[in-house]
Protein backbone atom coordinates (compact mmCIF):
# COMPACT_ATOMS: atom_id res chain seq x y z
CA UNK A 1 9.22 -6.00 -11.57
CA UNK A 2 7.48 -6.40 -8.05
CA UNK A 3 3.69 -8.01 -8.68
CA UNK A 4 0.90 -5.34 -8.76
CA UNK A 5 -0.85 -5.35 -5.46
CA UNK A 6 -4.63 -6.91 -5.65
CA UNK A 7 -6.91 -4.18 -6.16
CA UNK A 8 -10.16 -5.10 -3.86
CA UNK A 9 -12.60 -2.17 -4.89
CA UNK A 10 -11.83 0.99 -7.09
CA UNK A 11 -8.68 2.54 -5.82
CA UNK A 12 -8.20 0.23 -2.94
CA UNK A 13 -5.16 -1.80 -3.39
CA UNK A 14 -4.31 -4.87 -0.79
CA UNK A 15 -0.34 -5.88 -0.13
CA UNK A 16 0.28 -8.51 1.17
CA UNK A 17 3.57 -8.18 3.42
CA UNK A 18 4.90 -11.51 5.02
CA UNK A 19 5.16 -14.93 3.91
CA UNK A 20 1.55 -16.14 4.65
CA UNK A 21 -1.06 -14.81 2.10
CA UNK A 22 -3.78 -12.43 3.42
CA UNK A 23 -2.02 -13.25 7.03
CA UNK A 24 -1.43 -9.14 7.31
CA UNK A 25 -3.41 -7.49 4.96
CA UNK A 26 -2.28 -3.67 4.39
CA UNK A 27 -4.14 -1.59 2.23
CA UNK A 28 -2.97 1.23 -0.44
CA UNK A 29 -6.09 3.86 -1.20
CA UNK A 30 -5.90 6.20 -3.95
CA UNK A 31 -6.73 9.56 -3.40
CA UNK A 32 -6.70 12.36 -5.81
CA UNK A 33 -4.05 14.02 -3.63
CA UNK A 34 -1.59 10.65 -3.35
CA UNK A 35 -1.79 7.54 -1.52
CA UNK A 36 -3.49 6.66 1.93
CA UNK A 37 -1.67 3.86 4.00
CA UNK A 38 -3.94 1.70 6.25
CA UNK A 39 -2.50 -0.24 8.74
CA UNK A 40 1.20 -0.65 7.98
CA UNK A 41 1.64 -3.94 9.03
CA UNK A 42 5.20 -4.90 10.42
CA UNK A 43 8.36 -3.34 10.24
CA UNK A 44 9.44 -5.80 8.08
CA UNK A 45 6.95 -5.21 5.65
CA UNK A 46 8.27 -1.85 4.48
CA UNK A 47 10.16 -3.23 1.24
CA UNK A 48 6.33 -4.82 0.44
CA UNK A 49 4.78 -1.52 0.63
CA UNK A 50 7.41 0.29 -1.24
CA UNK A 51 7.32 -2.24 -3.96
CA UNK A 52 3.43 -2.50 -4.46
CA UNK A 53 3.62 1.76 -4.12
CA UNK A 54 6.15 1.17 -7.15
CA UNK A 55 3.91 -0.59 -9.58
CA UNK A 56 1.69 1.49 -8.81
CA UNK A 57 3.58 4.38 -10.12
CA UNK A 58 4.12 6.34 -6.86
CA UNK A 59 6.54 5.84 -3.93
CA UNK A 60 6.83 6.96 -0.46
CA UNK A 61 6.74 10.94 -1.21
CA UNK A 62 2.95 10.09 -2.43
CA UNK A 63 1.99 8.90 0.89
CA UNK A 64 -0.70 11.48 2.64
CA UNK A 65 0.04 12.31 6.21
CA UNK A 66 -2.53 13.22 9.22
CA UNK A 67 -5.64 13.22 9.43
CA UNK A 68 -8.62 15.97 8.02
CA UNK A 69 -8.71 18.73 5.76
């Protein structure tokens, strides 16, 4: 099982997603409707993001998309 991502403040989740700790910080925020994505990093970061979504107990249908109401 992938390591739960370091939650920072209530509902807002840090990953980190390459090899040098806090180097690229991307952050997971919970919203009652799913999952908010801020900055995605890298492309190679994907499998980090999918992973930390994961433990979380959501995955990459529970990602919001746009912006507003």
């Amino acid at each position: 099982m992938a390591k739960v991502p370091e939650e920072i403040a209530l509902g807002v989740y840090r990953i980190d997603t390459i090899a040098i700790p806090n180097g690229i910080s991307v952050l997971l925020v919970a919203d009652t409707d799913g999952w908010m994505l801020i900055d995605a990093g890298v492309r190679s970061g994907a499998l980090h993001i999918q992973k930390a979504l994961s433990t979380l107990g959501a995955g990459p249908q529970d990602l919001l998309w746009g912006f507003g109401p």
